[in-house]
Protein backbone atom coordinates (compact mmCIF):
# COMPACT_ATOMS: atom_id res chain seq x y z
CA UNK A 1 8.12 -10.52 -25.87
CA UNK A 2 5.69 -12.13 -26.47
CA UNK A 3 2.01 -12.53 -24.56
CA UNK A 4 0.89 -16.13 -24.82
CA UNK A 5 4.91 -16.49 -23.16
CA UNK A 6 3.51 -14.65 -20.06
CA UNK A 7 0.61 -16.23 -19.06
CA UNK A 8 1.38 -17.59 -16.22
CA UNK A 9 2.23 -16.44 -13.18
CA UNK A 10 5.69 -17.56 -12.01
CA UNK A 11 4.91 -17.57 -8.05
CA UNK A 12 8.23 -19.97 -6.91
CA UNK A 13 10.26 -17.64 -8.97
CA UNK A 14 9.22 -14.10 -7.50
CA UNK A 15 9.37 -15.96 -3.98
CA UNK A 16 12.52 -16.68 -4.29
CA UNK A 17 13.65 -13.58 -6.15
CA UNK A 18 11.92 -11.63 -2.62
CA UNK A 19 14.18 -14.28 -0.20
CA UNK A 20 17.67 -12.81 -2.27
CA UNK A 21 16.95 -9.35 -1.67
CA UNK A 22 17.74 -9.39 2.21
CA UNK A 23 21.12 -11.11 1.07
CA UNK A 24 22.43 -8.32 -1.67
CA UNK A 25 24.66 -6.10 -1.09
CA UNK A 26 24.65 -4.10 -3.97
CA UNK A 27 24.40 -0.28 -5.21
CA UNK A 28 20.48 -0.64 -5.13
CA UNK A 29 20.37 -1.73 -1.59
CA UNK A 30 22.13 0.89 -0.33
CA UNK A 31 20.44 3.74 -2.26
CA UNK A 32 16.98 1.81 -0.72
CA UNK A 33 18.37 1.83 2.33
CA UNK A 34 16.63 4.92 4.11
CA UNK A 35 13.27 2.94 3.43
CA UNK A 36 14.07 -0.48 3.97
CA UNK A 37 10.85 -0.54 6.68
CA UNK A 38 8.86 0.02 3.18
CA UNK A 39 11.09 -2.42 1.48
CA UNK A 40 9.81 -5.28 4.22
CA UNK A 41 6.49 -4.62 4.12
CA UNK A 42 6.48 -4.80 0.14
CA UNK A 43 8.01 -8.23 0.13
CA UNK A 44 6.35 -9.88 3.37
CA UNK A 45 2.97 -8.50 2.09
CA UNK A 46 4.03 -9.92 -1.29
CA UNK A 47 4.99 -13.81 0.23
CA UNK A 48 1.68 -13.60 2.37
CA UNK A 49 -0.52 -13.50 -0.83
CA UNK A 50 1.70 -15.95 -2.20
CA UNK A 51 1.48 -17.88 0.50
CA UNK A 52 4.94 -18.16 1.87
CA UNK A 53 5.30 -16.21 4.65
CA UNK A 54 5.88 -19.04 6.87
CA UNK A 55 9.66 -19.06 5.31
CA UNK A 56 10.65 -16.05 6.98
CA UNK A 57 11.49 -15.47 10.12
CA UNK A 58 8.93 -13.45 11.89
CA UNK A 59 10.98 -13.18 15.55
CA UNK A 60 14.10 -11.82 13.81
CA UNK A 61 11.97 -9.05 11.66
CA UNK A 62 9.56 -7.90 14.79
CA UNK A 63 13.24 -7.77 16.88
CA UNK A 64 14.66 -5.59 14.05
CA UNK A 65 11.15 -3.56 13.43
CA UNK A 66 11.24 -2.44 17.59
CA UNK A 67 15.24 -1.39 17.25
CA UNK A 68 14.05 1.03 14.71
CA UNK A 69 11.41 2.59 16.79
CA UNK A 70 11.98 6.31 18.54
CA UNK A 71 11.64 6.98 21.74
CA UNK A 72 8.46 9.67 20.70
CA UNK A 73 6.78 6.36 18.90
CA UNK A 74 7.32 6.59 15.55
CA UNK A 75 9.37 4.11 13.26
CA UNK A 76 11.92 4.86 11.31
CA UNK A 77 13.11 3.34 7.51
CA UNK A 78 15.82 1.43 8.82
CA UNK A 79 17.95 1.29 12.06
CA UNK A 80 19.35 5.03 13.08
CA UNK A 81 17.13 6.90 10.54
CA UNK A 82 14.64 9.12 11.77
CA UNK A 83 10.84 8.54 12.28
CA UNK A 84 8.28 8.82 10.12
CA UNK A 85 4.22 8.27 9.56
CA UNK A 86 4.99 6.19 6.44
CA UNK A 87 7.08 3.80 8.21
CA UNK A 88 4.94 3.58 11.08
CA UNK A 89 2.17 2.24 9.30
CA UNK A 90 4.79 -0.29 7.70
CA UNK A 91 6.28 -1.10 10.79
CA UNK A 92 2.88 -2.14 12.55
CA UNK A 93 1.41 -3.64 9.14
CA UNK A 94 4.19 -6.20 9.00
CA UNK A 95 3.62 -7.13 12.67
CA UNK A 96 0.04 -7.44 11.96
CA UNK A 97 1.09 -9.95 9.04
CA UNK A 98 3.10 -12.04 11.55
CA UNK A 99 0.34 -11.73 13.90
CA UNK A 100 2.62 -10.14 16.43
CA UNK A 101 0.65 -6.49 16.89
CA UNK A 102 1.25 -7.27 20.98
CA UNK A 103 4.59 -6.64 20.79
CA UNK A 104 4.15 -3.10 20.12
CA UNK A 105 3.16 -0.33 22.91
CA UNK A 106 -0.12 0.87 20.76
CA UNK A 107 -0.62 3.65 22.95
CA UNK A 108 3.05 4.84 22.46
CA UNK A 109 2.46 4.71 19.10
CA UNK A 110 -1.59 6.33 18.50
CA UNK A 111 0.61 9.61 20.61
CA UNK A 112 2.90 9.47 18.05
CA UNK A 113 0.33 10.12 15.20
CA UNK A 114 -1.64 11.77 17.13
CA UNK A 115 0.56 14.33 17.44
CA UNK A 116 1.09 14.88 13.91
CA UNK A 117 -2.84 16.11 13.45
CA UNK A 118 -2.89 19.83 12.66
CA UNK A 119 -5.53 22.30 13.66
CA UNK A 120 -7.06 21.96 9.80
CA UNK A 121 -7.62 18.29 10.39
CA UNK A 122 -4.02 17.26 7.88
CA UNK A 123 -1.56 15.60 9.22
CA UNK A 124 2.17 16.20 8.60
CA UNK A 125 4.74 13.15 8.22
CA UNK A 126 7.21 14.12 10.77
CA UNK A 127 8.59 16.91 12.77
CA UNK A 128 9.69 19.10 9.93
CA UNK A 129 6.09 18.93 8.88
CA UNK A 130 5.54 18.39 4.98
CA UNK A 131 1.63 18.05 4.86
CA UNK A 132 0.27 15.35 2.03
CA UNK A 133 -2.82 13.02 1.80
CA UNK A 134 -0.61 10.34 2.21
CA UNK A 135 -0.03 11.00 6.02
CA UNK A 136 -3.82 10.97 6.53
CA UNK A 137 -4.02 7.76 5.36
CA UNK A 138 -1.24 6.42 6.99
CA UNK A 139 -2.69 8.11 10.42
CA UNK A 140 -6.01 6.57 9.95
CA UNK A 141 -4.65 2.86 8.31
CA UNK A 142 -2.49 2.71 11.45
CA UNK A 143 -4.63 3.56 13.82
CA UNK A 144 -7.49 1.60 13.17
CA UNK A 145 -5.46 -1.50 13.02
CA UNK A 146 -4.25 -0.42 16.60
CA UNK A 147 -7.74 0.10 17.57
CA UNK A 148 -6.61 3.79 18.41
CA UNK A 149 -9.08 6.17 16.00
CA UNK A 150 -10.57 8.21 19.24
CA UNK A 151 -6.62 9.61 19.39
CA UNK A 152 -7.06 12.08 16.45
CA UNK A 153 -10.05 13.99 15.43
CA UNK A 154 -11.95 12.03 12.74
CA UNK A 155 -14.39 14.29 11.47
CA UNK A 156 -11.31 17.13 11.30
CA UNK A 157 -9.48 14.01 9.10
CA UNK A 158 -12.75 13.35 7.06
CA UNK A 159 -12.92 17.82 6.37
CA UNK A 160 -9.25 18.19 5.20
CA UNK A 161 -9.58 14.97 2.95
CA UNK A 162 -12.85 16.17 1.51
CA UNK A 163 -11.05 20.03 1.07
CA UNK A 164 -8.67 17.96 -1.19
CA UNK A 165 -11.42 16.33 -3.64
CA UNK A 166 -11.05 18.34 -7.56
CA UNK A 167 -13.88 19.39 -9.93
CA UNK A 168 -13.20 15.62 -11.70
CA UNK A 169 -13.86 13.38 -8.52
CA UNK A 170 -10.50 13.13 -7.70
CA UNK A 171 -7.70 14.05 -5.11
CA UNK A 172 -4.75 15.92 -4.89
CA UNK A 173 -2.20 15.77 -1.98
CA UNK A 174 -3.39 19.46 -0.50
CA UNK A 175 -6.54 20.97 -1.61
CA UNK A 176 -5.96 22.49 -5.01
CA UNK A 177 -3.66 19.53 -5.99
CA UNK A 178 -4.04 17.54 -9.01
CA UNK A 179 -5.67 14.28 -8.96
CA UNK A 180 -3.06 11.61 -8.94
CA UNK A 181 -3.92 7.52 -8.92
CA UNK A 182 -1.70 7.51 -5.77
CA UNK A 183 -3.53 10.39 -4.05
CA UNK A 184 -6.92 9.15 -4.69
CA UNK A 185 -6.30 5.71 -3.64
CA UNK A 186 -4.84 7.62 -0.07
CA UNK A 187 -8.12 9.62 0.21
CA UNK A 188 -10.57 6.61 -0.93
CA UNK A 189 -9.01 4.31 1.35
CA UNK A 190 -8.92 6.53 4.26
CA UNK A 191 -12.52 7.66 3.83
CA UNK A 192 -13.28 3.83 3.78
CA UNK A 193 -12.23 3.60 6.96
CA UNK A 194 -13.75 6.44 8.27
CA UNK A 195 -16.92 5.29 7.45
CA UNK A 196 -17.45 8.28 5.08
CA UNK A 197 -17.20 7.42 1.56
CA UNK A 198 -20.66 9.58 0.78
CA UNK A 199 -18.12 11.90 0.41
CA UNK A 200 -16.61 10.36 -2.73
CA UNK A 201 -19.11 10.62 -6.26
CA UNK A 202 -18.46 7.34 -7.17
CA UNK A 203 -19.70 7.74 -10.32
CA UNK A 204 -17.49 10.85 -11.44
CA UNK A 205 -14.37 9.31 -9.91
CA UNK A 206 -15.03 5.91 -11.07
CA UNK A 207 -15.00 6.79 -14.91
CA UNK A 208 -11.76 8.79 -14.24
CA UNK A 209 -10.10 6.05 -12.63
CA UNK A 210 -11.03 3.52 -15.87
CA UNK A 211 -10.01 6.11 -18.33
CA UNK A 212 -6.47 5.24 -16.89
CA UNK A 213 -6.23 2.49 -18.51
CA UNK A 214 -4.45 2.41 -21.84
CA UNK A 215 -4.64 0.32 -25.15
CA UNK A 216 -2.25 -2.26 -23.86
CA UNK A 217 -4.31 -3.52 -20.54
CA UNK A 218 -1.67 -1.56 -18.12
CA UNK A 219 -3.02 1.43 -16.01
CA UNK A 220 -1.48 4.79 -15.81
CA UNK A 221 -2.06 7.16 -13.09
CA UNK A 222 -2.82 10.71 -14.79
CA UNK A 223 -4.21 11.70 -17.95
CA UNK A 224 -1.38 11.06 -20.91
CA UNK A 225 1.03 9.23 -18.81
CA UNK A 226 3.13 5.30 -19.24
CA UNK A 227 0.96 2.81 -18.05
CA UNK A 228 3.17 1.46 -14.88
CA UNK A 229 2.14 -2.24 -13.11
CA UNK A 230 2.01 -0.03 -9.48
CA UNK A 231 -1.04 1.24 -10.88
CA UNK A 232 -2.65 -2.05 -10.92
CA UNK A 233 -3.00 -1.49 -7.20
CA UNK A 234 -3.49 2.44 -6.70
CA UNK A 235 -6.54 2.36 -9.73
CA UNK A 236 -7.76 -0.82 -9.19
CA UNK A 237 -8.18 -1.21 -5.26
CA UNK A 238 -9.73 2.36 -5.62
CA UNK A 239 -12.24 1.03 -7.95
CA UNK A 240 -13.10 -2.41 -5.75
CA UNK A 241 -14.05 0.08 -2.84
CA UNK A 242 -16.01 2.51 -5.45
CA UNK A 243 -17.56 -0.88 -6.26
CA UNK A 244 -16.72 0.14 -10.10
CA UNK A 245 -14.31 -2.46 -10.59
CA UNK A 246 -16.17 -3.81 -13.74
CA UNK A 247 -15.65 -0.45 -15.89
CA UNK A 248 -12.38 -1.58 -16.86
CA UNK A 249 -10.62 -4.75 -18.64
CA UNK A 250 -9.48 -6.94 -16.14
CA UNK A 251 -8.14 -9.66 -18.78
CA UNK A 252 -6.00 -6.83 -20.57
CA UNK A 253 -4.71 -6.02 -17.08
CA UNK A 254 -3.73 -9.45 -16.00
CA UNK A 255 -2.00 -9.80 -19.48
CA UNK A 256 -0.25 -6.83 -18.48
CA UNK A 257 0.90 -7.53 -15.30
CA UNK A 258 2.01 -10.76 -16.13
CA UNK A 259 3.76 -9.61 -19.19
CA UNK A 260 6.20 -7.31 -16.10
CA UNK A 261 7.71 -10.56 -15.05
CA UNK A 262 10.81 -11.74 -15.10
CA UNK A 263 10.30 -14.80 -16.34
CA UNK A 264 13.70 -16.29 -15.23
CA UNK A 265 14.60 -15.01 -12.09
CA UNK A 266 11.37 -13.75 -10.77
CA UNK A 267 10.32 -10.57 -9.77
CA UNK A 268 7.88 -7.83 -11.05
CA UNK A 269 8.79 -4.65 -13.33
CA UNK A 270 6.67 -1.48 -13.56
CA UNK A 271 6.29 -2.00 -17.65
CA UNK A 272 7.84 -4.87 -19.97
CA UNK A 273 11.22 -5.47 -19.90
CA UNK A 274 12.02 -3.05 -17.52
CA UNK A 275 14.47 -4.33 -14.22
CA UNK A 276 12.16 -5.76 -11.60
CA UNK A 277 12.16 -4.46 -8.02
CA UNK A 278 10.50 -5.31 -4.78
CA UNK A 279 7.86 -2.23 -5.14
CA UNK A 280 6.78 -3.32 -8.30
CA UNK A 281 6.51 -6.96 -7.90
CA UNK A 282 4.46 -6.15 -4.85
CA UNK A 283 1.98 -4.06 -6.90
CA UNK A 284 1.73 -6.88 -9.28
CA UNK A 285 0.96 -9.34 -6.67
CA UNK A 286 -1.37 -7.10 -5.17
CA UNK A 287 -3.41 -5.98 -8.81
CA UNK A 288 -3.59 -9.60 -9.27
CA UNK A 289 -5.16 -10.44 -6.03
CA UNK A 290 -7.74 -7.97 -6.39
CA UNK A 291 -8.29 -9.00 -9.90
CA UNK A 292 -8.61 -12.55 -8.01
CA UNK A 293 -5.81 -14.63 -9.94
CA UNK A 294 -5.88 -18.36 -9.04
CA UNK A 295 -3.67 -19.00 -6.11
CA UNK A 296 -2.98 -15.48 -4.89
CA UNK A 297 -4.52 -15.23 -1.32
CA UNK A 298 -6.89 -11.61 -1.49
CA UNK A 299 -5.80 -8.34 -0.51
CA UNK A 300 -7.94 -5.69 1.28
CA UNK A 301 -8.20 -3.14 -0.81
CA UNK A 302 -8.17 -0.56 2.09
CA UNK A 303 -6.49 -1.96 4.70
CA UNK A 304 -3.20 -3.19 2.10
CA UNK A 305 -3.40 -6.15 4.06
CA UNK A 306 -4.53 -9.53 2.88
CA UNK A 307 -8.07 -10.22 4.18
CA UNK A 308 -7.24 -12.98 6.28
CA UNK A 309 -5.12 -10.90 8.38
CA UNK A 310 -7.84 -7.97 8.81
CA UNK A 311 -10.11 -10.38 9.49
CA UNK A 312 -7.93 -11.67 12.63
CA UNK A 313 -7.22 -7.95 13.77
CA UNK A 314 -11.19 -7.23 13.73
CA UNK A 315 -13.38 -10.47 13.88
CA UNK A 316 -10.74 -12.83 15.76
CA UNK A 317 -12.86 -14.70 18.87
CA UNK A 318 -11.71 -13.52 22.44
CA UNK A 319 -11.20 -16.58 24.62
C-alpha cells in the first residue's frame, strides 16, 4: 500500500461505514454487545468531528441511553447489562453531543459516582470494585460536565492519581503500575480538570510520550510495542495538554493514520491493512483533529468532546 494512495482523508466513506454499523447483525456485534454504550459514543463523537451528526437521530439514542440506566444511577453497556463508571461517562457524553444533558437526573447520577470514591481517594468501576485510573477519570470527566465535582473529594482524587505517577513521569493504573499511553492520558486528563497539572513534570513525561513514536509516523503506547492508530489519541491529546505537542512528527503521524483507512468502504484500522472498527476509526478521527486536519471539527483533548460542545456545557449564555 502505498502512501501517496492515502493522502486523503475519505470523510463520506467512514460516515457512512459508522451509519451501517447500527444495521449489522453479525458475529462482531454481538461479541461488542456488552459495550455498545462505548460503541455509540465512538461513532457519534466520530460524525460530530466530521460534521454529520445531524443524520442521526438524537431522540431515539437519548430514549435508548435512559432505558439503560439503573435505578442506583449508573449506565449500563447496553439494555439489561449492569452499570458501570465507564458507561456512565459515555452515556452522559453522548447526551452532551446532542445537547440533551437535561434529560438526565444529574444528581441521580453525581450519587452514583460518588459512591464509588474510596477512603484512599480511587475510585472503583462498579460494585464488585476493581480499582484503575481509568475510573478516576471517568468520575471526574463526568462530573464536571454535570457540574457535580463538590460530590467526591477532589483533593483525595488529585492524592491517589499523584500516588500512581512512576520514576519516568508516567502513570500506571494503581500506584506501582507501569506507565501505559492509556493510563497517562486517564491521569493527565483528569488532573486537567482538577486544576492540578503542577503535579505532572511535563518535561519528563513529555519526552516519554514522543519516544512512542516509531520510524513509520504511528505511535505505540509502551516502550518496544506495534505502533496502533488509538495511540494517536491517548499520546497525542496527552501531549496538547503537556503543551509538548511539537516534540513529535505530526506529518509522519497523519501519513499514518491515513494510511489505517479503508479506502473503499470507510472506516479506520489500528495499523495498515488491518479490519477497521468503530474504536479505531474514532481514534483516527480524533488524532487527526488534534493534529488539526482540514475539515475535522477539534476535539478537547481532556474533555473527549469536540470543543464546540464543551464550550456550550461551560460558556453557553443564560437567558
Amino acid at each position: 500500500m502505498s502512501v501517496e494512495k492515502m493522502t486523503t482523508f475519505q470523510l463520506e466513506k467512514h460516515v457512512d461505514y459508522i451509519k451501517s454499523l447500527d444495521k449489522k447483525a453479525d458475529f462482531d456485534s454481538v461479541v461488542m454487545e456488552h459495550l455498545r454504550m462505548s460503541g455509540a459514543y465512538w461513532g457519534l463523537t466520530a460524525m460530530d468531528m466530521m460534521h454529520s451528526l445531524d443524520d442521526m437521530d438524537g431522540d431515539e439514542i437519548a430514549a435508548w441511553i435512559l432505558k439503560c440506566q439503573h435505578d442506583c444511577g449508573g449506565f449500563g453497556g447496553n439494555l439489561g447489562h449492569d452499570p458501570h463508571i465507564l458507561y456512565t461517562l459515555n452515556a452522559v457524553q453522548i447526551l452532551a453531543l446532542f445537547d440533551k444533558l437535561d434529560v438526565a437526573d444529574a444528581d441521580k447520577i453525581a450519587n452514583y459516582i460518588s459512591g464509588l470514591q474510596k477512603d484512599d481517594g480511587s475510585f472503583a468501576g462498579d460494585e464488585w470494585g476493581e480499582i484503575d485510573t481509568r475510573f478516576t477519570y471517568a468520575a471526574v470527566n463526568c462530573l464536571s460536565i454535570l457540574k457535580r465535582m463538590h460530590t467526591i473529594n477532589v483533593q483525595k482524587a488529585t492524592d491517589f492519581l499523584v500516588r500512581c505517577r512512576n520514576f519516568d513521569g508516567g502513570f500506571g493504573c494503581t500506584p506501582g503500575g507501569e506507565s501505559h499511553a492509556g493510563q497517562i492520558f486517564c491521569c493527565v486528563a483528569a488532573l486537567a480538570i482538577m486544576g492540578a497539572l503542577h503535579h505532572v513534570d511535563k518535561d519528563l513525561l513529555g519526552w516519554w510520550l514522543c519516544e512512542r513514536q516509531v520510524k513509520a509516523g504511528g505511535l505505540n503506547g509502551r516502550p518496544e510495542k506495534l505502533p496502533d492508530v488509538c495511540y494517536s489519541w491517548w499520546v497525542l491529546s496527552s501531549l496538547v495538554i503537556l503543551d509538548r505537542a511539537h516534540w513529535i512528527n505530526k506529518e509522519k503521524l497523519k501519513d499514518f493514520i491515513l494510511n489505517c483507512q479503508d479506502q473503499d468502504r470507510g472506516g479506520i484500522s489500528d495499523a495498515p491493512d488491518d479490519a477497521v472498527d468503530v474504536f479505531h476509526t474514532f481514534f483516527g478521527v480524533a488524532g487527526l483533529s488534534l493534529l488539526e486536519y482540514p475539515g475535522i471539527k477539534s476535539i478537547d483533548p481532556a474533555y473527549a468532546l469536540p470543543v464546540h460542545v464543551v464550550d456550550r456545557i461551560f460558556f453557553r449564555q443564560k437567558c
